[in-house]
PDB file of N, CA and C in Angstrom:
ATOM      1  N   UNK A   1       3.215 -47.038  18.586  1.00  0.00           N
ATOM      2  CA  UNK A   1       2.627 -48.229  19.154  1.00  0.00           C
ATOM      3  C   UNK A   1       1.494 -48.698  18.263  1.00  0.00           C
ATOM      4  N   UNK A   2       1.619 -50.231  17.837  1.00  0.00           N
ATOM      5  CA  UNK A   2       0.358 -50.542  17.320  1.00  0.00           C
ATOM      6  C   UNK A   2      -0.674 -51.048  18.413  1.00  0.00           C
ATOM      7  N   UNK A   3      -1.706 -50.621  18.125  1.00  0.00           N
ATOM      8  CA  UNK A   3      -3.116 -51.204  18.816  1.00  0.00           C
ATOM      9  C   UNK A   3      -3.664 -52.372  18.546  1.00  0.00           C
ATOM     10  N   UNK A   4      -4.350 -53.846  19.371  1.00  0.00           N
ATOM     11  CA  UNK A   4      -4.744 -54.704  18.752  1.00  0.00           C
ATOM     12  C   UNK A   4      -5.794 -54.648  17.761  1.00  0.00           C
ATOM     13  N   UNK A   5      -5.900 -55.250  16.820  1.00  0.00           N
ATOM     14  CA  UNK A   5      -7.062 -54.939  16.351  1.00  0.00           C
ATOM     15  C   UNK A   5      -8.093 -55.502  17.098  1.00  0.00           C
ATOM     16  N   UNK A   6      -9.383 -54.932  16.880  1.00  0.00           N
ATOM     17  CA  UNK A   6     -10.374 -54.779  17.847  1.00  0.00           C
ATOM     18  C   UNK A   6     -10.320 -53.655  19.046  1.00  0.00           C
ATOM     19  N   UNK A   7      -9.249 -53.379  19.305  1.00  0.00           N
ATOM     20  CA  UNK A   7      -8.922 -52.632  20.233  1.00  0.00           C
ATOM     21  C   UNK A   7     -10.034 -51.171  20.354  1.00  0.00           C
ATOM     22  N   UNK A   8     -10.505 -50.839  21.431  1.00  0.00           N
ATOM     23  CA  UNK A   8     -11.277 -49.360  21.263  1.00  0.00           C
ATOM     24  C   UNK A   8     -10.547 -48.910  21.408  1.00  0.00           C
ATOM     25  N   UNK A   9      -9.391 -48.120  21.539  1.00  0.00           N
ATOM     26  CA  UNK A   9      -7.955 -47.467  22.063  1.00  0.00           C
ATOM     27  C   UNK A   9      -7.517 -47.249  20.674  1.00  0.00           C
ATOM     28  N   UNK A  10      -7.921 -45.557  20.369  1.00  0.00           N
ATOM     29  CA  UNK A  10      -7.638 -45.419  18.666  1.00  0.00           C
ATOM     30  C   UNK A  10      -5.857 -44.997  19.244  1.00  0.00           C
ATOM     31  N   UNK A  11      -5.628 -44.659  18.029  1.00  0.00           N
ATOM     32  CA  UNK A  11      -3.763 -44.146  17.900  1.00  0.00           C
ATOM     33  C   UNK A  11      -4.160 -42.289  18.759  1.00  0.00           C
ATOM     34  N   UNK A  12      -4.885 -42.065  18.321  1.00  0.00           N
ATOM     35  CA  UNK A  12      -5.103 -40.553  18.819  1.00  0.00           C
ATOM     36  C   UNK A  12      -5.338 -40.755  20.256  1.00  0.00           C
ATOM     37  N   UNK A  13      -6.012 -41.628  20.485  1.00  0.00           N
ATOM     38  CA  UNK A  13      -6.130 -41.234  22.208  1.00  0.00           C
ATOM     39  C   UNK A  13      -5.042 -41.664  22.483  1.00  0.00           C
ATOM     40  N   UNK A  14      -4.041 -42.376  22.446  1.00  0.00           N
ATOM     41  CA  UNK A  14      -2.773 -42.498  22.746  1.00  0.00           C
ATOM     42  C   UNK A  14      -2.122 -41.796  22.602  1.00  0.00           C
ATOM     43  N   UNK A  15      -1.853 -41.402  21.486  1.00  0.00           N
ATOM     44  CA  UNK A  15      -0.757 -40.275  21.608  1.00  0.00           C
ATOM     45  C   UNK A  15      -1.531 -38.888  22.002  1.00  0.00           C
ATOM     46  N   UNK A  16      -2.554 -38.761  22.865  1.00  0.00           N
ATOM     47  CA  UNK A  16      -3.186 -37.443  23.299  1.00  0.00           C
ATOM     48  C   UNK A  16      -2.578 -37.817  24.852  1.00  0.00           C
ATOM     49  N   UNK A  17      -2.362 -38.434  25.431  1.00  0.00           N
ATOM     50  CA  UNK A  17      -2.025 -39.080  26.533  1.00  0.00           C
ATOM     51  C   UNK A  17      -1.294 -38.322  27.131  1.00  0.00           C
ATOM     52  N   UNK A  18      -0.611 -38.024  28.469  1.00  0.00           N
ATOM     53  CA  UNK A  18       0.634 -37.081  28.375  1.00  0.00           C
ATOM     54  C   UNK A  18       1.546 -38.509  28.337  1.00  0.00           C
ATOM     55  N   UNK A  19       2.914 -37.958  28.120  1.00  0.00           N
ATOM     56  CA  UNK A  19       3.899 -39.171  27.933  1.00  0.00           C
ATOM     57  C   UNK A  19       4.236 -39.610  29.502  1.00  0.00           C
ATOM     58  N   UNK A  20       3.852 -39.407  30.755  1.00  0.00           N
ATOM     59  CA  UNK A  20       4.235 -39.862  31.951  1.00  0.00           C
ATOM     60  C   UNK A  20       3.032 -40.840  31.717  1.00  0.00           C
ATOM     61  N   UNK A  21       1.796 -40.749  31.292  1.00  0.00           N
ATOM     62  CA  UNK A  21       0.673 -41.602  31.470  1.00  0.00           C
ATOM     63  C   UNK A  21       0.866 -42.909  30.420  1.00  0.00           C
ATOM     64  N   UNK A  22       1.356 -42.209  29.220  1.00  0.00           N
ATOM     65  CA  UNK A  22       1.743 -43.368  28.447  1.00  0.00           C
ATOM     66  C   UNK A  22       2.823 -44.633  28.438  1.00  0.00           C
ATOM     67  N   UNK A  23       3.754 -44.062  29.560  1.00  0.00           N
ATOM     68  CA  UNK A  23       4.688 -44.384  29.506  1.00  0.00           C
ATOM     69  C   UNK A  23       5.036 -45.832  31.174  1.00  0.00           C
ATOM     70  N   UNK A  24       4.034 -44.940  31.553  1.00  0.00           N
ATOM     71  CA  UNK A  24       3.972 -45.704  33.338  1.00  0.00           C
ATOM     72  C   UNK A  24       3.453 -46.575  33.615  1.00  0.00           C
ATOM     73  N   UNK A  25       3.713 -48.157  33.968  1.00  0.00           N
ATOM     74  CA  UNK A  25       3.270 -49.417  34.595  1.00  0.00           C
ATOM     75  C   UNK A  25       3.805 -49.689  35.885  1.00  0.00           C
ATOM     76  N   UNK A  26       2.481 -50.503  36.726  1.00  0.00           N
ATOM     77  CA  UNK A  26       2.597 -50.822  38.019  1.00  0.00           C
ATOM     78  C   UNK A  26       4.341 -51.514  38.228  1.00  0.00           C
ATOM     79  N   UNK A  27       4.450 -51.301  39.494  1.00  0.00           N
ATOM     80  CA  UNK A  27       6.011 -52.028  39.397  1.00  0.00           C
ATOM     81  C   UNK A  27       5.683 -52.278  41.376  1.00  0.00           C
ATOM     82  N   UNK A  28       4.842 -52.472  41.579  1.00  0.00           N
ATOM     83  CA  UNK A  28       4.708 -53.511  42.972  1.00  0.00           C
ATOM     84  C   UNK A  28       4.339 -54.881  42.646  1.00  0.00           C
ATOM     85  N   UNK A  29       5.210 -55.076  43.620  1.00  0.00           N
ATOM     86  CA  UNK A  29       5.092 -56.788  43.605  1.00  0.00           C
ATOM     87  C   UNK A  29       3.994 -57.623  43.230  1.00  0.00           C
ATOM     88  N   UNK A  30       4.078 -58.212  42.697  1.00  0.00           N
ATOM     89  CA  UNK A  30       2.392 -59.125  42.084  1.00  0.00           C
ATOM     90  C   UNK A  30       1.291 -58.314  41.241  1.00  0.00           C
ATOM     91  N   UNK A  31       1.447 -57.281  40.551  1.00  0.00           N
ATOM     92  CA  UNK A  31       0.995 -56.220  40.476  1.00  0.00           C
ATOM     93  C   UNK A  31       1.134 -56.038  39.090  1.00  0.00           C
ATOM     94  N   UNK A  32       0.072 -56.311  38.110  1.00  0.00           N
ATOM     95  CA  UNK A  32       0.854 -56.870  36.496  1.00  0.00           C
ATOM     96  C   UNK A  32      -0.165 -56.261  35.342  1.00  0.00           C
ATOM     97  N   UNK A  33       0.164 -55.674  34.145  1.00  0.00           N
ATOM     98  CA  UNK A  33      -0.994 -55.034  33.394  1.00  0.00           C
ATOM     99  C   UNK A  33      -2.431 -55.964  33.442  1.00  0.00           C
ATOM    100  N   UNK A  34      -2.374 -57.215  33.814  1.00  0.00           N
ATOM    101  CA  UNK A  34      -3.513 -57.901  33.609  1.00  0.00           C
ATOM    102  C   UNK A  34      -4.284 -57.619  34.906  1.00  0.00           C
ATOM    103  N   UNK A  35      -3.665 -57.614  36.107  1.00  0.00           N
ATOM    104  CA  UNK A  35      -4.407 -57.502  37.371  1.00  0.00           C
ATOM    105  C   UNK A  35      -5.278 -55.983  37.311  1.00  0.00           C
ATOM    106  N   UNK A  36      -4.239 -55.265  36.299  1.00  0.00           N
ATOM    107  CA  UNK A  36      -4.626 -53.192  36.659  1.00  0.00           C
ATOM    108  C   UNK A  36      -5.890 -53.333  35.331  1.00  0.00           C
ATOM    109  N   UNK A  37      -5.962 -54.290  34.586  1.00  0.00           N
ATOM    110  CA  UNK A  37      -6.915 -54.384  33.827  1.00  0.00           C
ATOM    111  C   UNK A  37      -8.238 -55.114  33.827  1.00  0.00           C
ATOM    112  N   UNK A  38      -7.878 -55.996  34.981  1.00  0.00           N
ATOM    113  CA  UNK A  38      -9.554 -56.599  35.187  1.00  0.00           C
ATOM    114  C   UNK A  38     -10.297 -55.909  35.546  1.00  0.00           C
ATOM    115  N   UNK A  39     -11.560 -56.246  35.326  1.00  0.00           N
ATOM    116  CA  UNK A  39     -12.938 -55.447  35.446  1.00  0.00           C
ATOM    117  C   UNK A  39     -13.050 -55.397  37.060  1.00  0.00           C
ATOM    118  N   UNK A  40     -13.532 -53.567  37.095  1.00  0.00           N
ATOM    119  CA  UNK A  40     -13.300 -53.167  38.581  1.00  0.00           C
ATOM    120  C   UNK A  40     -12.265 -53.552  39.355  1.00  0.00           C
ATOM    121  N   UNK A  41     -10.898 -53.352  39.341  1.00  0.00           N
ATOM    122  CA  UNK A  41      -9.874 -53.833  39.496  1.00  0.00           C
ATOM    123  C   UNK A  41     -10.175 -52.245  40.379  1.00  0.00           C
ATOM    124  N   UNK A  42      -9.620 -52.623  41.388  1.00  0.00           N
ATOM    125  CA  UNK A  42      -9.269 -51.752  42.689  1.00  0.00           C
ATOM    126  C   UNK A  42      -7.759 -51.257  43.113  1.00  0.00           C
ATOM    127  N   UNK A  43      -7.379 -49.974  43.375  1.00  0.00           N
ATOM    128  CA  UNK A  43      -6.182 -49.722  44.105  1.00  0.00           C
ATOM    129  C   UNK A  43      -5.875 -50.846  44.856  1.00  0.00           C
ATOM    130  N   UNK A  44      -4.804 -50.890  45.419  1.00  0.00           N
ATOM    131  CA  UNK A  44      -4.013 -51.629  46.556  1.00  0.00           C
ATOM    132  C   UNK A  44      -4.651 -50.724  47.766  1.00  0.00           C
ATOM    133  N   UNK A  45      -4.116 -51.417  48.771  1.00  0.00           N
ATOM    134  CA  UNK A  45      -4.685 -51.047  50.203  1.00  0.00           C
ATOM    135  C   UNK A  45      -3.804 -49.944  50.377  1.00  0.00           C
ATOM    136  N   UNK A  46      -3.058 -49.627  49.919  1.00  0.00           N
ATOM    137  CA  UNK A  46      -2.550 -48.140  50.391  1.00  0.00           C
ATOM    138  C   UNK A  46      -2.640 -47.194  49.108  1.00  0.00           C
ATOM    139  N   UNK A  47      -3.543 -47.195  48.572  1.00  0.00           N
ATOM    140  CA  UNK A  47      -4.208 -46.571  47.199  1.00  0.00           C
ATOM    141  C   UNK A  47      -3.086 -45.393  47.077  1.00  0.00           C
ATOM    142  N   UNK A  48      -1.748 -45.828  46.837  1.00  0.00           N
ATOM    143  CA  UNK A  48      -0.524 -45.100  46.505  1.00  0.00           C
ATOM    144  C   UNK A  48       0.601 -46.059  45.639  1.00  0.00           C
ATOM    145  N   UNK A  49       0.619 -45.355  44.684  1.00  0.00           N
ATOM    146  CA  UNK A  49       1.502 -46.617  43.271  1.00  0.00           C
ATOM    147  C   UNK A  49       2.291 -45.912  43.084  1.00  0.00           C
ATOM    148  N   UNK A  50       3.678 -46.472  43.303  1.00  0.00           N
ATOM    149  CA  UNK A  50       5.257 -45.920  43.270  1.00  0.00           C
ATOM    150  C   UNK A  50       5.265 -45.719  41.956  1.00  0.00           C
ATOM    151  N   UNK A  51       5.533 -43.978  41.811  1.00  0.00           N
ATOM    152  CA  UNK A  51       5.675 -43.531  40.391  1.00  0.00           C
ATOM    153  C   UNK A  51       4.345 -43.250  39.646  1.00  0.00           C
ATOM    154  N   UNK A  52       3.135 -43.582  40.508  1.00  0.00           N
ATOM    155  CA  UNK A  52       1.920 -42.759  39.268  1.00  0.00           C
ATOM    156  C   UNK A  52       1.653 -41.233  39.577  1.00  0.00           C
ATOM    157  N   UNK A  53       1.950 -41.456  37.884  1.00  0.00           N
ATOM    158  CA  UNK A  53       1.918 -39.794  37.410  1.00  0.00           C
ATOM    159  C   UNK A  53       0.822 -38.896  38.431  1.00  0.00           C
ATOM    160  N   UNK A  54       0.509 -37.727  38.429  1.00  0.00           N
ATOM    161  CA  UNK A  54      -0.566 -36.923  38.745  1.00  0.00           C
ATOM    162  C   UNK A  54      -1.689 -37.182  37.969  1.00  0.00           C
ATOM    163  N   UNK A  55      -1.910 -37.339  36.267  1.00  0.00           N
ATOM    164  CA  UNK A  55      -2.714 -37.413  35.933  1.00  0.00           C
ATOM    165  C   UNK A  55      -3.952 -38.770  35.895  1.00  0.00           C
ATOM    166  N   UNK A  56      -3.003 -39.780  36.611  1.00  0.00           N
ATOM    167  CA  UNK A  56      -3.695 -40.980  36.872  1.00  0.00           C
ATOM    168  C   UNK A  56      -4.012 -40.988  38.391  1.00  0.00           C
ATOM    169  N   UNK A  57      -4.013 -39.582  39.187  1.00  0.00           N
ATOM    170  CA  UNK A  57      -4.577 -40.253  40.310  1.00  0.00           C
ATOM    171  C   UNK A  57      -6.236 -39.686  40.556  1.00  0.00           C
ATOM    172  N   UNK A  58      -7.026 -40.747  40.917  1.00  0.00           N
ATOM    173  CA  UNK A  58      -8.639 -40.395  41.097  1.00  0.00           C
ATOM    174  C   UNK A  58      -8.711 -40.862  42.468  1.00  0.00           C
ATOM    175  N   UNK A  59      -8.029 -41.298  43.399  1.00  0.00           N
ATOM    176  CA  UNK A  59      -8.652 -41.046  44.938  1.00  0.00           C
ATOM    177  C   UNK A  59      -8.099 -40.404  45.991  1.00  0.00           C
ATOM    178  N   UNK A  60      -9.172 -39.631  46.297  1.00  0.00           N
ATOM    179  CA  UNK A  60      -8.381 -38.635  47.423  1.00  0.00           C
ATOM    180  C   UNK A  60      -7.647 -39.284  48.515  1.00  0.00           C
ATOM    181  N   UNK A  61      -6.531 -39.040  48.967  1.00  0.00           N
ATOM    182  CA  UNK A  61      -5.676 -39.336  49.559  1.00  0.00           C
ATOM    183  C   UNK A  61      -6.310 -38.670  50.847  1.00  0.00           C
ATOM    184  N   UNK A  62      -7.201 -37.791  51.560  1.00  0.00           N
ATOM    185  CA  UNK A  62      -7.713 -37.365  52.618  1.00  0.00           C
ATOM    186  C   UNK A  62      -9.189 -38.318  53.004  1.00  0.00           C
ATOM    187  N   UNK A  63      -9.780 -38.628  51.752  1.00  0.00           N
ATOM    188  CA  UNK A  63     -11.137 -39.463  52.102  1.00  0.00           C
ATOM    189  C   UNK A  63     -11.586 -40.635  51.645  1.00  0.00           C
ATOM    190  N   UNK A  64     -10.175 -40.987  50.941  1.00  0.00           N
ATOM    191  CA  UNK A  64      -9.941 -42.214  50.056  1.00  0.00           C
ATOM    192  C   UNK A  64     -11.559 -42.348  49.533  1.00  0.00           C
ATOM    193  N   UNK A  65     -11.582 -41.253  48.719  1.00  0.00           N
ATOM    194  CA  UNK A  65     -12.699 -41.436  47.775  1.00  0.00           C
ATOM    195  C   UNK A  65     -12.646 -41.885  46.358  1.00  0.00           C
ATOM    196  N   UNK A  66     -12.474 -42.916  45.892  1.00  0.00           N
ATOM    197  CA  UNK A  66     -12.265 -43.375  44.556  1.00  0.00           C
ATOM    198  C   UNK A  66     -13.136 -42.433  43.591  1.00  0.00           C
ATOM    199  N   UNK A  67     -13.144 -41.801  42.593  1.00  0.00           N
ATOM    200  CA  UNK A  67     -13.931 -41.066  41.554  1.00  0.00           C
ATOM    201  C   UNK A  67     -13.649 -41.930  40.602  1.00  0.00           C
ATOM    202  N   UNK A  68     -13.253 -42.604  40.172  1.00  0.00           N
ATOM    203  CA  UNK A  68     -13.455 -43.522  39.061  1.00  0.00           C
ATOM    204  C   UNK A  68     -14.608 -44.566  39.353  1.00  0.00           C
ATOM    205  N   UNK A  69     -14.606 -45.131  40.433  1.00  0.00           N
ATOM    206  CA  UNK A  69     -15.747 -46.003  40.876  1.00  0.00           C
ATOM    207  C   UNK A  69     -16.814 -45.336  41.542  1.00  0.00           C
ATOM    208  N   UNK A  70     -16.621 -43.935  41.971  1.00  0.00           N
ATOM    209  CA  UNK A  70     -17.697 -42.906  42.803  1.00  0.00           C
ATOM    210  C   UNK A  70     -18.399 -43.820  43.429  1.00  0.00           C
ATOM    211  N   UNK A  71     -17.167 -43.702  44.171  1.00  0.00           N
ATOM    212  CA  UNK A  71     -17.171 -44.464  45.730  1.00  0.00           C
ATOM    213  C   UNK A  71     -16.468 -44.236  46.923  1.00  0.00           C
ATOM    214  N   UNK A  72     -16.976 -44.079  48.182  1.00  0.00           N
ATOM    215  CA  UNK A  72     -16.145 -44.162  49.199  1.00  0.00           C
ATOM    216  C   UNK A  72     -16.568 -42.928  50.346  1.00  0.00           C
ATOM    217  N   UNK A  73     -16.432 -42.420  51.241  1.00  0.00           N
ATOM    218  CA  UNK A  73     -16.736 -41.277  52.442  1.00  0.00           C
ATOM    219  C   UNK A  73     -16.514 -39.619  51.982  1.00  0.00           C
ATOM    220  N   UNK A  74     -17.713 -39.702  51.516  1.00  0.00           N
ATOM    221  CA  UNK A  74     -17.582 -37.713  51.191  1.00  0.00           C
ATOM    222  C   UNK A  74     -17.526 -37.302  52.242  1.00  0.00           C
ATOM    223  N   UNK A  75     -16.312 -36.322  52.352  1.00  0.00           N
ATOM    224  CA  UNK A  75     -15.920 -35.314  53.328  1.00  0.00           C
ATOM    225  C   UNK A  75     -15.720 -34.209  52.798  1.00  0.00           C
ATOM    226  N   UNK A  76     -16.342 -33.576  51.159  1.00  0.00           N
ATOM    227  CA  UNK A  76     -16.074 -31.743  50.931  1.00  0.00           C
ATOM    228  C   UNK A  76     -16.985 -32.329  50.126  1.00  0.00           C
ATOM    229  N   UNK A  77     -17.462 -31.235  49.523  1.00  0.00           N
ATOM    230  CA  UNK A  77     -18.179 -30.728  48.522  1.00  0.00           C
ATOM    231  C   UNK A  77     -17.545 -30.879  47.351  1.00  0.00           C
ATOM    232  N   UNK A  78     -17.926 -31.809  46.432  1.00  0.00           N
ATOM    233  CA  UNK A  78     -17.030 -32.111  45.242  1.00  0.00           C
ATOM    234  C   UNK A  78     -17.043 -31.315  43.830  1.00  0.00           C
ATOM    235  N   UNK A  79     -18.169 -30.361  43.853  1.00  0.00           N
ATOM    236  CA  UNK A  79     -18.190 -29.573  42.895  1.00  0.00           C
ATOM    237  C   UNK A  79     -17.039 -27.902  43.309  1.00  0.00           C
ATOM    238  N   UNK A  80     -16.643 -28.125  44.595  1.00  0.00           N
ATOM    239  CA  UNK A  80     -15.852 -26.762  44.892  1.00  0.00           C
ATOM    240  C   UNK A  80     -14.274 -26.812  45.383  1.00  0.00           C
ATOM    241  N   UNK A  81     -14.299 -28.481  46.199  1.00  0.00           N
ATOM    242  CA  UNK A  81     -13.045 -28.789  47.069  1.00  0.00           C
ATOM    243  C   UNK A  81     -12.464 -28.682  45.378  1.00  0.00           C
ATOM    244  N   UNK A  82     -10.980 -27.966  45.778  1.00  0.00           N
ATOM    245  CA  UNK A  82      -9.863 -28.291  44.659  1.00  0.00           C
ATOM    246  C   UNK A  82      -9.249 -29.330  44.516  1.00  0.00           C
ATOM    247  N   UNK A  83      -8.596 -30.419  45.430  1.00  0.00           N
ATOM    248  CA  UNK A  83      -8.698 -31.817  45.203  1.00  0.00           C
ATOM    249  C   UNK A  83      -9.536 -32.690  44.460  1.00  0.00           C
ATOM    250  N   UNK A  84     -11.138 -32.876  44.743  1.00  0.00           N
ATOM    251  CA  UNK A  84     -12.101 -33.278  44.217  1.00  0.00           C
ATOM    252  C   UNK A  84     -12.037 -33.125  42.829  1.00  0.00           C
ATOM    253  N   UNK A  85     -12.116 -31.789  42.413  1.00  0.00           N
ATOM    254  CA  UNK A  85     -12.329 -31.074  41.251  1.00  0.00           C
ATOM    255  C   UNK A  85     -10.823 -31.754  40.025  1.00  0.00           C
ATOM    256  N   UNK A  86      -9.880 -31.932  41.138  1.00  0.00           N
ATOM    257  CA  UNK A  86      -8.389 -32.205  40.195  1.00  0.00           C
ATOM    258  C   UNK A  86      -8.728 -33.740  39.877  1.00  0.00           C
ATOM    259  N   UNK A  87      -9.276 -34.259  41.276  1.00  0.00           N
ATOM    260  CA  UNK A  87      -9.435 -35.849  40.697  1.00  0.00           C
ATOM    261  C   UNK A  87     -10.302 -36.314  39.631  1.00  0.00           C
ATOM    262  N   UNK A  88     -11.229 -35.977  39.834  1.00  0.00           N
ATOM    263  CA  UNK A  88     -12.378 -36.072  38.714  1.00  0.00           C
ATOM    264  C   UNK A  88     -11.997 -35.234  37.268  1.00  0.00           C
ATOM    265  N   UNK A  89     -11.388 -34.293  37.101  1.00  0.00           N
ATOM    266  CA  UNK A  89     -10.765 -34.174  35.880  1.00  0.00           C
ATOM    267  C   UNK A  89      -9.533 -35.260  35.347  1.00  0.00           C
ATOM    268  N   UNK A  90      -9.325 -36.331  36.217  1.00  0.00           N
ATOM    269  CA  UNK A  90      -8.253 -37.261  35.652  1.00  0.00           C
ATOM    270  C   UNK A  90      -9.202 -38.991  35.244  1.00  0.00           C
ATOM    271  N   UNK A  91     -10.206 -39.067  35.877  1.00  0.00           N
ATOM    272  CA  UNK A  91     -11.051 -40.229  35.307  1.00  0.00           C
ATOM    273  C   UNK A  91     -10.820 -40.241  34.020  1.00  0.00           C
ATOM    274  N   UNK A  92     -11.212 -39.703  33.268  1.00  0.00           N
ATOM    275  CA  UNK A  92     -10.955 -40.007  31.613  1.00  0.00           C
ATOM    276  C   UNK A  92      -9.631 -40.667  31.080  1.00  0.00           C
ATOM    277  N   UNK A  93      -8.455 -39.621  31.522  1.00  0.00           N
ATOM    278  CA  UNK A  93      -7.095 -40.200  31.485  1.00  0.00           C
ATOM    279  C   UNK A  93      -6.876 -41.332  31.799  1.00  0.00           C
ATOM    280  N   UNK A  94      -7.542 -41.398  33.389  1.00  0.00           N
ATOM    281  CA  UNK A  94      -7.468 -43.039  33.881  1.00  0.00           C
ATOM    282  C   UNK A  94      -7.988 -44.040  33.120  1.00  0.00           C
ATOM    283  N   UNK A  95      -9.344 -44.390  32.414  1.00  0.00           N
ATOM    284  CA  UNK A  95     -10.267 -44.916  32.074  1.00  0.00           C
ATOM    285  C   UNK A  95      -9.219 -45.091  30.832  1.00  0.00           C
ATOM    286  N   UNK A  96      -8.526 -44.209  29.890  1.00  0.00           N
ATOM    287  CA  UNK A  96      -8.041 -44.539  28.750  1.00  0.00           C
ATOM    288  C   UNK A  96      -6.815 -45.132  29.146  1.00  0.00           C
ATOM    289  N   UNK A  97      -5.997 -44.900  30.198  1.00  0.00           N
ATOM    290  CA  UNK A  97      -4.470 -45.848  30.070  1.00  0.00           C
ATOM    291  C   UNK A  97      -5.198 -47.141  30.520  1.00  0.00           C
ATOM    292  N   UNK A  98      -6.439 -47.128  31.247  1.00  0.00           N
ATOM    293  CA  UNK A  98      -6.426 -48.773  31.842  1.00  0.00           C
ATOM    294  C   UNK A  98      -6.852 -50.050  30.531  1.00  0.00           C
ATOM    295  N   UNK A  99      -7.435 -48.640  29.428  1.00  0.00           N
ATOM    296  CA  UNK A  99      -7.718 -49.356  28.524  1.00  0.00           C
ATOM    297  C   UNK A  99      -6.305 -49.761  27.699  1.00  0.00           C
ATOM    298  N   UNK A 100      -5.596 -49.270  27.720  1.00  0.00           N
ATOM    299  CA  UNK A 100      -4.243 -48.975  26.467  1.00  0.00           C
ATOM    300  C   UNK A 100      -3.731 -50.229  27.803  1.00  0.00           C
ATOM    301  N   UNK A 101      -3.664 -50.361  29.323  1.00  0.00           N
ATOM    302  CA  UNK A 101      -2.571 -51.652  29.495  1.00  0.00           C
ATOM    303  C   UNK A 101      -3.662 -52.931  29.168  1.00  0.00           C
ATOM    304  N   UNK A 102      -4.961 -52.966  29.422  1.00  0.00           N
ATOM    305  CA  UNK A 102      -5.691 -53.988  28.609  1.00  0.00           C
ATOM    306  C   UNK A 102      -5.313 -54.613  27.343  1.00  0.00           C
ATOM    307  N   UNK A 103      -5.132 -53.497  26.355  1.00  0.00           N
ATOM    308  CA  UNK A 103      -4.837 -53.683  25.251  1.00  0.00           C
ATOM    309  C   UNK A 103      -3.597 -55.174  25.466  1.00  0.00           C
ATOM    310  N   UNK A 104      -2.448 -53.856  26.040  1.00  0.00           N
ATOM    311  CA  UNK A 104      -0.836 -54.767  26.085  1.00  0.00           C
ATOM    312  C   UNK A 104      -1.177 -56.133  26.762  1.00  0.00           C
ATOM    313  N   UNK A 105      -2.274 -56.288  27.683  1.00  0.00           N
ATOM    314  CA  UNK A 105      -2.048 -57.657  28.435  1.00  0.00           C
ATOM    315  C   UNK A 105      -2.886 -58.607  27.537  1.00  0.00           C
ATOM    316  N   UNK A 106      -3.787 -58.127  26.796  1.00  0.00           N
ATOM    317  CA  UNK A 106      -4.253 -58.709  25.549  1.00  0.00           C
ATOM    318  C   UNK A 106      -3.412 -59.461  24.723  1.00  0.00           C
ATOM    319  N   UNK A 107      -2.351 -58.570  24.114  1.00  0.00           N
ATOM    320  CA  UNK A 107      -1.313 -59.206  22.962  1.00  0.00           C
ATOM    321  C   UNK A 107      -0.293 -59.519  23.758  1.00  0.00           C
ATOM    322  N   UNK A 108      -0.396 -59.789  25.048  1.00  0.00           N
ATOM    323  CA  UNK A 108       0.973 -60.637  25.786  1.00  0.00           C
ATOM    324  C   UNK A 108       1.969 -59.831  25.861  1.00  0.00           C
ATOM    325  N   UNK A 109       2.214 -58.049  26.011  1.00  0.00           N
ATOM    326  CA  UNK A 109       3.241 -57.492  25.828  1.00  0.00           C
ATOM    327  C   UNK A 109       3.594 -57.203  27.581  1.00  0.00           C
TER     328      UNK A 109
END
């Protein structure tokens, strides 16, 4: 894949990616790399996307706590709950594919 130029999204963080993360775009209705790329762009109301990988998910599905926006109703202890701990190890991942579909809705792909 080429990157736009300008792009912060080097070739290495891409291909460090796992290939389910690299590979996966929204596919609900109205639901388009440009919408998953605007600034603070929010889950859907049922913060569940047909087909995202494990490594792109950051809100708990028990306290719909977003960790990418560290936001929303703490209900565990986030330095110990194992959920917590799994979500917040995927922000980064997240933060880099939202950048890599930016990129694509950039050059019109």
């Amino acid at each position: 894949m080429v990157m736009a130029e300008g792009s912060d999204l080097s070739d290495t963080e891409f291909d460090e990616l796992p290939e389910a993360v690299r590979d996966f775009r929204p596919r609900c209705p109205g639901c388009t790399a440009a919408k998953v790329a605007e600034f603070a762009a929010r889950p859907c109301s049922f913060y569940d996307c047909p087909g995202l990988p494990a490594e792109l998910e950051v809100t708990c599905d028990k306290c719909i706590f977003d960790f990418v926006a560290d936001d929303g109703q703490v209900k565990c202890d986030h330095s110990t709950c194992p959920t917590a701990v799994r979500l917040k190890g995927n922000v980064e991942t997240y933060k880099t594919w939202v950048r890599l579909v930016s990129t694509e809705a950039e050059m019109g792909a």
